[in-house]
N, C-alpha and C. Protein backbone atom coordinates (compact mmCIF):
# COMPACT_ATOMS: atom_id res chain seq x y z
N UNK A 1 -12.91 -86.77 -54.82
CA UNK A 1 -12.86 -85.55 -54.06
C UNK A 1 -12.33 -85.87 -52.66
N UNK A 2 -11.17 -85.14 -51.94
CA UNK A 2 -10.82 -85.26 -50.92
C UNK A 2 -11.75 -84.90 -49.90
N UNK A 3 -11.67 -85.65 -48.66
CA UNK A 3 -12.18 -84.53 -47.79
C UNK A 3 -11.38 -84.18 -46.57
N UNK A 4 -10.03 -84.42 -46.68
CA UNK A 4 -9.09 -83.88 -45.50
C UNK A 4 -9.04 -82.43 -45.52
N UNK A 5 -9.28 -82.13 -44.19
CA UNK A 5 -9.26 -81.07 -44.16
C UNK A 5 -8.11 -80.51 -43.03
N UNK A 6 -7.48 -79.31 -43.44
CA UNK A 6 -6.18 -79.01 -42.79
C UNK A 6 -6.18 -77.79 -41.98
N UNK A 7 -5.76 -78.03 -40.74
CA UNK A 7 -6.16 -76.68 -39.98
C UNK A 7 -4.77 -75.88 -39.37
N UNK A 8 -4.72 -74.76 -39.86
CA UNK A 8 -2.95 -74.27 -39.55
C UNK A 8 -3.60 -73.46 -38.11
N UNK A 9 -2.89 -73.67 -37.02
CA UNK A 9 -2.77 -72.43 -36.03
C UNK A 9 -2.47 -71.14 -36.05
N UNK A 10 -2.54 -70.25 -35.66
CA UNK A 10 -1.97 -68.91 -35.26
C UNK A 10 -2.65 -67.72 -35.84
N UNK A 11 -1.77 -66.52 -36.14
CA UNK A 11 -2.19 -65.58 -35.71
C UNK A 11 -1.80 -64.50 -37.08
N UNK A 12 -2.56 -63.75 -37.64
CA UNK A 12 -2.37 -62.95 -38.85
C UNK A 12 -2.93 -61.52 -37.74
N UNK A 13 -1.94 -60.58 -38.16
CA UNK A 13 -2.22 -59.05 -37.51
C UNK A 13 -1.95 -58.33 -38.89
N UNK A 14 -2.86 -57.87 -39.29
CA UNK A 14 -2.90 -56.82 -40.56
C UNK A 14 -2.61 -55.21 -39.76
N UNK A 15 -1.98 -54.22 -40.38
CA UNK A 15 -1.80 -53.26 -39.85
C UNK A 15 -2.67 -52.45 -40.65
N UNK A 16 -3.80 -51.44 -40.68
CA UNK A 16 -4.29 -50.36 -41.93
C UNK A 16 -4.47 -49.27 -41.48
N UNK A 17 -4.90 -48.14 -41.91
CA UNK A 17 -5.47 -46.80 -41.53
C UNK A 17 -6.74 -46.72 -42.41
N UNK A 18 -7.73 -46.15 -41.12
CA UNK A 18 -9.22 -45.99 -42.23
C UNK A 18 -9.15 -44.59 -42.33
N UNK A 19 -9.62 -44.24 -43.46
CA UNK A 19 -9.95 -42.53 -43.10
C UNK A 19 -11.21 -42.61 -43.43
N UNK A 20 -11.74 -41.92 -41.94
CA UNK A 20 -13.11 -41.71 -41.60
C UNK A 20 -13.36 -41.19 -42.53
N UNK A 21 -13.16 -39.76 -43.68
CA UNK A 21 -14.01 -38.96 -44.11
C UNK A 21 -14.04 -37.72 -43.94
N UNK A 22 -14.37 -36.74 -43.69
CA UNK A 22 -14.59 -35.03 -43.93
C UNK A 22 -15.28 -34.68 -42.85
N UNK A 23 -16.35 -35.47 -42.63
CA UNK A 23 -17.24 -35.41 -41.61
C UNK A 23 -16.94 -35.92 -40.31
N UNK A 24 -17.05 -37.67 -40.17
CA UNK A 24 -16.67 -38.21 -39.13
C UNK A 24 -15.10 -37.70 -38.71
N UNK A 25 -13.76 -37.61 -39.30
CA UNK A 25 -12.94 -37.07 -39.16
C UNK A 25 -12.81 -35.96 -38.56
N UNK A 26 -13.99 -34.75 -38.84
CA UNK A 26 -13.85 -33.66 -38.26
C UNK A 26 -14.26 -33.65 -36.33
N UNK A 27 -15.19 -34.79 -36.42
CA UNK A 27 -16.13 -35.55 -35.40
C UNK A 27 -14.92 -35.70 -34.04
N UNK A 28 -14.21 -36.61 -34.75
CA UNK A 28 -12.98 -37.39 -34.11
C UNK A 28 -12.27 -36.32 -33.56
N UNK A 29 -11.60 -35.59 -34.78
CA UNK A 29 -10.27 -34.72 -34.46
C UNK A 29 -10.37 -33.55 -33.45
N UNK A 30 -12.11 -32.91 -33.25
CA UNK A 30 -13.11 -32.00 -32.70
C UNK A 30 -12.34 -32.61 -30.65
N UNK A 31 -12.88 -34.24 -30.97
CA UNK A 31 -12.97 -34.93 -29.52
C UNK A 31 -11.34 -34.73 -28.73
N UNK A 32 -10.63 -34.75 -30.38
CA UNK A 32 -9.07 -35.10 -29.60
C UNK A 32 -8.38 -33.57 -29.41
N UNK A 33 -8.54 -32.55 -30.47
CA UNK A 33 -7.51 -31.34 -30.01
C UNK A 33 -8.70 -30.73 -28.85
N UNK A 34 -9.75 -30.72 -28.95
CA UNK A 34 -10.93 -29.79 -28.21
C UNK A 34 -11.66 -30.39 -27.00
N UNK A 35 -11.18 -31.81 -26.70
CA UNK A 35 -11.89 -32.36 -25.88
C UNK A 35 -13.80 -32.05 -26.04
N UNK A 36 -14.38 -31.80 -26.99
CA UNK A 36 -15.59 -31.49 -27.27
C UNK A 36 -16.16 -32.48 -28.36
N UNK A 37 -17.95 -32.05 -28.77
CA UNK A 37 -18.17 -32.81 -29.43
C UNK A 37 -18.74 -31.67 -29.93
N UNK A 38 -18.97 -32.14 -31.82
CA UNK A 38 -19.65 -31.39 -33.12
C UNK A 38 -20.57 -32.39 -33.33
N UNK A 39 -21.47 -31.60 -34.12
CA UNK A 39 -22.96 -32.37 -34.23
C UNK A 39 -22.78 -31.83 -36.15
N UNK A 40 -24.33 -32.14 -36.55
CA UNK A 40 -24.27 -31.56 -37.97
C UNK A 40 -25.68 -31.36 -38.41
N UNK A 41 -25.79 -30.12 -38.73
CA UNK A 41 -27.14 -29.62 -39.33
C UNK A 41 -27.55 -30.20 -40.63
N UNK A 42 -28.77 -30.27 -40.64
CA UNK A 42 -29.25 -30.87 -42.22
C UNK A 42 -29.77 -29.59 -42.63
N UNK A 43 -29.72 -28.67 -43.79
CA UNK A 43 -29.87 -27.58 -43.94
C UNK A 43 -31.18 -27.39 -44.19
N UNK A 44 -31.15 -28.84 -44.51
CA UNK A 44 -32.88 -28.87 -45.51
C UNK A 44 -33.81 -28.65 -44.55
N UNK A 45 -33.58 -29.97 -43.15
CA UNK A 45 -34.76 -30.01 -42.46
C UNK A 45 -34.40 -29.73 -40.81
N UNK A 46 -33.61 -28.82 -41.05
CA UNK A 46 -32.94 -28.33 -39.66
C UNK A 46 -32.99 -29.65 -38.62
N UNK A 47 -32.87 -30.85 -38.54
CA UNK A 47 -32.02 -31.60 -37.94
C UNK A 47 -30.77 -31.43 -37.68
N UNK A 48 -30.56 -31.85 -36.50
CA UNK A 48 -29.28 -32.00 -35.72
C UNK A 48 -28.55 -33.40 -35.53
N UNK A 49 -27.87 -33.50 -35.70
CA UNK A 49 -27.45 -34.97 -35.63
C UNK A 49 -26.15 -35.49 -34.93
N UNK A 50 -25.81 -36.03 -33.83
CA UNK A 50 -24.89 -36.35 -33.20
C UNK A 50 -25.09 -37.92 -32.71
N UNK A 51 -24.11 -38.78 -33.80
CA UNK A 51 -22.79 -38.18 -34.28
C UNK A 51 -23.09 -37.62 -35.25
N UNK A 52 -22.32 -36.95 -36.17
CA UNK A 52 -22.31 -36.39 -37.39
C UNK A 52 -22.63 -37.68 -38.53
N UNK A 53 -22.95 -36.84 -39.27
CA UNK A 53 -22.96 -38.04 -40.93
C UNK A 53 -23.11 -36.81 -41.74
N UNK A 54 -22.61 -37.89 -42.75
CA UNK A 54 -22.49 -36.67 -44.12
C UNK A 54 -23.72 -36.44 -44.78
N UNK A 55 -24.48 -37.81 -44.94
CA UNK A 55 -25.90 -37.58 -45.47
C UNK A 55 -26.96 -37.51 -44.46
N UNK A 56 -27.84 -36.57 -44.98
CA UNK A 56 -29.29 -36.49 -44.49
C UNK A 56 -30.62 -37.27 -44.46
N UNK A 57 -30.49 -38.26 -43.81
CA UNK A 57 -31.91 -39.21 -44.03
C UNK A 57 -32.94 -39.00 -44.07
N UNK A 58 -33.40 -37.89 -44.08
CA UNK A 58 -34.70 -36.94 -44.18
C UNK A 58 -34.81 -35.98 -45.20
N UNK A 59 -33.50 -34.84 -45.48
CA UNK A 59 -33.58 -33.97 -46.44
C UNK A 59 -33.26 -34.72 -47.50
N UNK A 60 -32.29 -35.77 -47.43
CA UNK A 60 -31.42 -36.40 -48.92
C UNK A 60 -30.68 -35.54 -49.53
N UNK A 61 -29.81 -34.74 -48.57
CA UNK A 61 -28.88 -34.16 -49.18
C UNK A 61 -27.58 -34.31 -48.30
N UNK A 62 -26.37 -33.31 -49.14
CA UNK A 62 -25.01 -33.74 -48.17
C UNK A 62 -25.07 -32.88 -47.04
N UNK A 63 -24.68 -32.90 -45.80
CA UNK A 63 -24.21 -31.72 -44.75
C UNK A 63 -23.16 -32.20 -44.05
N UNK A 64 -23.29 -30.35 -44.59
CA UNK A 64 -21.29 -29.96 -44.02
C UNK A 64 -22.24 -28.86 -43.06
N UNK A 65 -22.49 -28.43 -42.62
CA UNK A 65 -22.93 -27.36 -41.63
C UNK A 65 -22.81 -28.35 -40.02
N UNK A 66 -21.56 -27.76 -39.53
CA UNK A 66 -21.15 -28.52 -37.86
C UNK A 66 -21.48 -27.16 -37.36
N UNK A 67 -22.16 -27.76 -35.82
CA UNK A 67 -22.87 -27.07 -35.24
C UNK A 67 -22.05 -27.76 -33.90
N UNK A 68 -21.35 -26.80 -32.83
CA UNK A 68 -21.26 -27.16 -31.64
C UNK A 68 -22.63 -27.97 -30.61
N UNK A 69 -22.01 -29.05 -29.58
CA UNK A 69 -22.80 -29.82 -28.89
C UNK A 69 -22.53 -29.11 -27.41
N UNK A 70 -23.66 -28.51 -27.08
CA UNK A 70 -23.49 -27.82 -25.19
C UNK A 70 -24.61 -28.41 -24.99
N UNK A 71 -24.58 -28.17 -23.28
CA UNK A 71 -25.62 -28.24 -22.42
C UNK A 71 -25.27 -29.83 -22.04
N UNK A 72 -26.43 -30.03 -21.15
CA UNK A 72 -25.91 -31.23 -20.08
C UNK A 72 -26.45 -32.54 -20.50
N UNK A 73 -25.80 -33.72 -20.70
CA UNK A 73 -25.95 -34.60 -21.73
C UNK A 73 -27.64 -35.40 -19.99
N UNK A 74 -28.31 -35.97 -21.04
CA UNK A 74 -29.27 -37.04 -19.84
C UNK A 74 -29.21 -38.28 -20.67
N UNK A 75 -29.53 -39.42 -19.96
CA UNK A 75 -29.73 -40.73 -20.71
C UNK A 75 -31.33 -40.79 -21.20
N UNK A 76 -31.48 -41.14 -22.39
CA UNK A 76 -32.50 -41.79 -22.95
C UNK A 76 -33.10 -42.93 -22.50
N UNK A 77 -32.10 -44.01 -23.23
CA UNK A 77 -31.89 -44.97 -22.70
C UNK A 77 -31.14 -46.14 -22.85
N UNK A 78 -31.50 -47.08 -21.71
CA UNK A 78 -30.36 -47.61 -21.80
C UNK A 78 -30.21 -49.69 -21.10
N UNK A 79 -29.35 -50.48 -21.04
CA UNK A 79 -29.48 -51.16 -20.46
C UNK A 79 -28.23 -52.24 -19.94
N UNK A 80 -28.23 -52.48 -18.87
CA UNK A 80 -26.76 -52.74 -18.27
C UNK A 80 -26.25 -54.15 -18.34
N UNK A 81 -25.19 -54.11 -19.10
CA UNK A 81 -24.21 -55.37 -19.37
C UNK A 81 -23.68 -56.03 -18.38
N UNK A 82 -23.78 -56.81 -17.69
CA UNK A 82 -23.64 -57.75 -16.78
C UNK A 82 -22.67 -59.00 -16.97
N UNK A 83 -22.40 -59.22 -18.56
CA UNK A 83 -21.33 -60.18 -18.93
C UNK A 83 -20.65 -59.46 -20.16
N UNK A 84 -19.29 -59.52 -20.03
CA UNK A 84 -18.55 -58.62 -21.17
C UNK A 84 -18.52 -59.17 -22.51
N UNK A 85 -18.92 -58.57 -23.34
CA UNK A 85 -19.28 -59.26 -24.64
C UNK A 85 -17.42 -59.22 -25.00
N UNK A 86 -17.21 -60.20 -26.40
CA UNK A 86 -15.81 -59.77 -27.33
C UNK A 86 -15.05 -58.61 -27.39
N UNK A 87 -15.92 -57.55 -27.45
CA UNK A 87 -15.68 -56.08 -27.88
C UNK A 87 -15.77 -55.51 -26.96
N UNK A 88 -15.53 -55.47 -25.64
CA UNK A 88 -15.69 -54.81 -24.02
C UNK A 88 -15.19 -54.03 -24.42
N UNK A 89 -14.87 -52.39 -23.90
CA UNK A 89 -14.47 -51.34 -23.74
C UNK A 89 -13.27 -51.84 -22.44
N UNK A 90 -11.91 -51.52 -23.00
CA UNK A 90 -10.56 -51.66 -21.86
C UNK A 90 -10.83 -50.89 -20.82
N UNK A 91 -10.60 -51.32 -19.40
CA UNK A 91 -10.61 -50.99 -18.56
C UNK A 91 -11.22 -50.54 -17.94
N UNK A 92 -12.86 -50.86 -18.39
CA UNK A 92 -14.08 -50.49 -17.88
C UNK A 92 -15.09 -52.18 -17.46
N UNK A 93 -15.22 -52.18 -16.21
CA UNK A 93 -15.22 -53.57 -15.99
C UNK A 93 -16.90 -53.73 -15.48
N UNK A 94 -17.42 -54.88 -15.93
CA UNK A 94 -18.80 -54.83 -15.85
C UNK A 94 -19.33 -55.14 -14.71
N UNK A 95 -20.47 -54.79 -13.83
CA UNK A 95 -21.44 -54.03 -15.07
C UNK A 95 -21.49 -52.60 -15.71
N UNK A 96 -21.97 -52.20 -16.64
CA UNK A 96 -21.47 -51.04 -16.82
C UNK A 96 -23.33 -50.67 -17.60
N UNK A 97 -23.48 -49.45 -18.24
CA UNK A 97 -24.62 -49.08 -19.30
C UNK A 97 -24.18 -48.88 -20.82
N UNK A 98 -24.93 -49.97 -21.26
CA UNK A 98 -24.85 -49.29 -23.10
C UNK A 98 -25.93 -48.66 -23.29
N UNK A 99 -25.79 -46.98 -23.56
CA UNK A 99 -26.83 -46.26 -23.48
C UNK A 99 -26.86 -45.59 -24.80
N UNK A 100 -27.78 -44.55 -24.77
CA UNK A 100 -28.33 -43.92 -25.18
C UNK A 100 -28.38 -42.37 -25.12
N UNK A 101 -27.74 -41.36 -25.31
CA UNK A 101 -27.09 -40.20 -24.53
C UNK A 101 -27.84 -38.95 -25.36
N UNK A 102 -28.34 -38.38 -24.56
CA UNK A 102 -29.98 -37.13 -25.36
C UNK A 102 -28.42 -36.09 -24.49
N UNK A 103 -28.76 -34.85 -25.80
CA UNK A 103 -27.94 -33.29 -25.57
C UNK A 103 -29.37 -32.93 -25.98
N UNK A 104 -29.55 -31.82 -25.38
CA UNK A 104 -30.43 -30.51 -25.80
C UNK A 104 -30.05 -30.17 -27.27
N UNK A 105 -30.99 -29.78 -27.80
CA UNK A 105 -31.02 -29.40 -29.38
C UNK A 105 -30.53 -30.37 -30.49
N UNK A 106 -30.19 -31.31 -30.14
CA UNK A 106 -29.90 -33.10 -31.09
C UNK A 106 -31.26 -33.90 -31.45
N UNK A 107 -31.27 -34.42 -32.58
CA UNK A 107 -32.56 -34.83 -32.99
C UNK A 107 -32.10 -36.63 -33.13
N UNK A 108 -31.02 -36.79 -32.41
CA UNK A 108 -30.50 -37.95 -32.20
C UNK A 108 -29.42 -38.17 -31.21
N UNK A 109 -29.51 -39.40 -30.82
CA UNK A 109 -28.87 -39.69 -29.15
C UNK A 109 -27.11 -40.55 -29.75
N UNK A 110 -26.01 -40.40 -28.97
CA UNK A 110 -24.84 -41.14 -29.23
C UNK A 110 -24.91 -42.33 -28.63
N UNK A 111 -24.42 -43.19 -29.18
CA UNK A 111 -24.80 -44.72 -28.13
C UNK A 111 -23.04 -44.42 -27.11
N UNK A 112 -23.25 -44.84 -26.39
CA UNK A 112 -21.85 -44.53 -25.82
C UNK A 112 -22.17 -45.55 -24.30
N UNK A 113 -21.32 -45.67 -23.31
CA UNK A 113 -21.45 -46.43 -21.66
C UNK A 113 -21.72 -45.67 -21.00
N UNK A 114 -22.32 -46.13 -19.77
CA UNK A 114 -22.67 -45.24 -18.35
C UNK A 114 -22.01 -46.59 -17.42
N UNK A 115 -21.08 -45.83 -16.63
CA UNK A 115 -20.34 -46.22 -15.74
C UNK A 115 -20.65 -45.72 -13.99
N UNK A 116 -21.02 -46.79 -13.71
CA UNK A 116 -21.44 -46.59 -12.08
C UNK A 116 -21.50 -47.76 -11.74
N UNK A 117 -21.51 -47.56 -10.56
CA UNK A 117 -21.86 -49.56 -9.62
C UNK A 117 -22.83 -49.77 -9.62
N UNK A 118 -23.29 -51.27 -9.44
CA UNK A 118 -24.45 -51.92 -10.10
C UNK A 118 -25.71 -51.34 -9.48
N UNK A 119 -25.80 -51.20 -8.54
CA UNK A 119 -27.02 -50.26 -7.77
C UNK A 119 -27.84 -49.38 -8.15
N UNK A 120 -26.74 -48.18 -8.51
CA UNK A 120 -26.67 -46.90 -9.30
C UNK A 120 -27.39 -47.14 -10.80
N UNK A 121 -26.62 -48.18 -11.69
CA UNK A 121 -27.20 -48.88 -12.70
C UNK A 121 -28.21 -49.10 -13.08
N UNK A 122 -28.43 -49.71 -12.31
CA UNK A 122 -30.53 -50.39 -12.15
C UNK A 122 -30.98 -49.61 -12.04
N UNK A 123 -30.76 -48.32 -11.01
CA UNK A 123 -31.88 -47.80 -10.86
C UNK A 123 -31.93 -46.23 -11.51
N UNK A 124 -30.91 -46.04 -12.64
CA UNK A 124 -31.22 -45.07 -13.42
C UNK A 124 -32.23 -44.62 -14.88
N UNK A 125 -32.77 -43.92 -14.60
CA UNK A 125 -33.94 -43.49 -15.31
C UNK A 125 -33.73 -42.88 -16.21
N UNK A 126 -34.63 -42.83 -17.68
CA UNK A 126 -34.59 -41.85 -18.54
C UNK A 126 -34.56 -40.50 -18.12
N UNK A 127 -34.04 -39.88 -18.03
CA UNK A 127 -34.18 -38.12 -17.97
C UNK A 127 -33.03 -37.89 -16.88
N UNK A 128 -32.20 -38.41 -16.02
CA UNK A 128 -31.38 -38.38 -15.86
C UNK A 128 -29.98 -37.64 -16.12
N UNK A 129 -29.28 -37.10 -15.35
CA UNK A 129 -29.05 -35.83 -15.68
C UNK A 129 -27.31 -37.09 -16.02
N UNK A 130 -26.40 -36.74 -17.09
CA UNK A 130 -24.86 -37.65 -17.09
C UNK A 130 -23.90 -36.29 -17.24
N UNK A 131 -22.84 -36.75 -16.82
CA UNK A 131 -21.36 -36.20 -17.21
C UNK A 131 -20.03 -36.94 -18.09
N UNK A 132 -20.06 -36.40 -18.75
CA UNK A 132 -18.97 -37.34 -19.96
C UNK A 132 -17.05 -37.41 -19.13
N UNK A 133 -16.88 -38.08 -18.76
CA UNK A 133 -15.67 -38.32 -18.52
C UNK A 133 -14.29 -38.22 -19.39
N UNK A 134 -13.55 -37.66 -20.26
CA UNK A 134 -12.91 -37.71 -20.86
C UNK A 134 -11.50 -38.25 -20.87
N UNK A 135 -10.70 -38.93 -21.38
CA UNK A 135 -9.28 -39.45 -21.62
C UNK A 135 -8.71 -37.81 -21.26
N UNK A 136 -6.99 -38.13 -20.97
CA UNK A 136 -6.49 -37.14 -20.23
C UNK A 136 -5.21 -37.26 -21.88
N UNK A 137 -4.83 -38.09 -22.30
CA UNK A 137 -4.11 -38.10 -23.23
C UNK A 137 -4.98 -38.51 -24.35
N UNK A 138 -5.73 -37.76 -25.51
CA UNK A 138 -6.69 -38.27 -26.96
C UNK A 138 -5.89 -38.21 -28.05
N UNK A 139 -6.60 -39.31 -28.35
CA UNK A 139 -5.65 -39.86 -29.87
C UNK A 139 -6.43 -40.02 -31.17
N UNK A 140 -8.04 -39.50 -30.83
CA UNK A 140 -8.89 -39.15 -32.08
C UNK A 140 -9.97 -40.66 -32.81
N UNK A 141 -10.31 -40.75 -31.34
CA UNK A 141 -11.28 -42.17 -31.13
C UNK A 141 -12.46 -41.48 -30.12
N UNK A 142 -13.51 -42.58 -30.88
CA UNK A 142 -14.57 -42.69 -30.26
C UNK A 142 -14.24 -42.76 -28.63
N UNK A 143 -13.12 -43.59 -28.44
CA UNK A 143 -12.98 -43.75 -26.85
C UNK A 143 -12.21 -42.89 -26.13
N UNK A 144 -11.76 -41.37 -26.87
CA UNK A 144 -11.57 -40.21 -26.09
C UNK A 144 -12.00 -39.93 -24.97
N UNK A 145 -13.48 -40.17 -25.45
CA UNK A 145 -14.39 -39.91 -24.33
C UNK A 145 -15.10 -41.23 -23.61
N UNK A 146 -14.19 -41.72 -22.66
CA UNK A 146 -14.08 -42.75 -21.74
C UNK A 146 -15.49 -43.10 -21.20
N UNK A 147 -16.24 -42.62 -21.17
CA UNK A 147 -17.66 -42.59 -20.67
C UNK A 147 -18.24 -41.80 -19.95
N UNK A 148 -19.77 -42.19 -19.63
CA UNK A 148 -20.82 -40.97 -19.07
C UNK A 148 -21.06 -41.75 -17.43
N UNK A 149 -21.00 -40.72 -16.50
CA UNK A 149 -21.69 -41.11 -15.40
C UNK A 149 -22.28 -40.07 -14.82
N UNK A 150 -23.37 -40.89 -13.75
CA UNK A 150 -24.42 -40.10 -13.27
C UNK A 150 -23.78 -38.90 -12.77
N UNK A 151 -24.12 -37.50 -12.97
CA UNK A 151 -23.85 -36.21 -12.42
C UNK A 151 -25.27 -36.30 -11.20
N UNK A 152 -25.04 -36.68 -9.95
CA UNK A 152 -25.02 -36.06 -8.70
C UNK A 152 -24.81 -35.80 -7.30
């Protein structure tokens, strides 16, 4: 049995398209022509759910019932990145918040960033009132919506 082992350099770039789905798709496409966000009712057990999903982890059934997301987003919670992991968000430079993002009438929070200087950071609290920042050109990504910062 050999044991040389051979190590080639460089670089493989696969090109693909995922399709989200019916649901998450509608999620996406909602963020990019509408600059807004859709949530999704569980019919069974009137849950709200943002982001959307197709199944119900409570009723165990499918939902298609999208329900508009209003009112003024607050942080749950959250806690601030101080060294940029692999997967940093472009052009958002640390420290920043990986949070936790409560809407009125959602029976679940979006994980999404809170962007402010480090000060601001530390010393933000659950209940906290945020404002979602949005991309000026959307292309039907999660990162439409560029991030949340403190509204005051």
């Amino acid at each position: 049995m050999s044991t040389d082992v051979k190590i080639l350099a460089g670089e493989i770039n696969v090109d693909y398209k995922w399709n989200p789905g019916p649901v998450v798709g509608r999620f996406l496409t909602s963020m990019r022509d509408d600059g807004e966000l859709v949530a999704i009712r569980c019919t069974k057990t009137s849950k709200v759910y943002l982001p959307p999903q197709s199944w119900s982890p409570y009723g165990m059934i499918k939902m298609e019932r999208f329900v508009p997301v209003s009112g003024a987003p607050t942080l749950k919670a959250g806690t601030v990145v101080y060294r940029a992991p692999w997967n940093a968000p472009e052009d958002v430079p640390v420290p920043y918040m990986l949070a936790a993002i409560a809407y009125p009438g959602m029976d679940s929070e979006l994980i999404h960033i809170v962007v402010a200087d480090r000060a601001k950071l530390e010393s933000l609290q659950p209940g906290v009132r945020l404002k979602a920042v949005w991309k000026e050109e959307r292309t039907g990504t999660i990162r439409d919506l560029l991030y949340y910062q403190p509204d005051d």
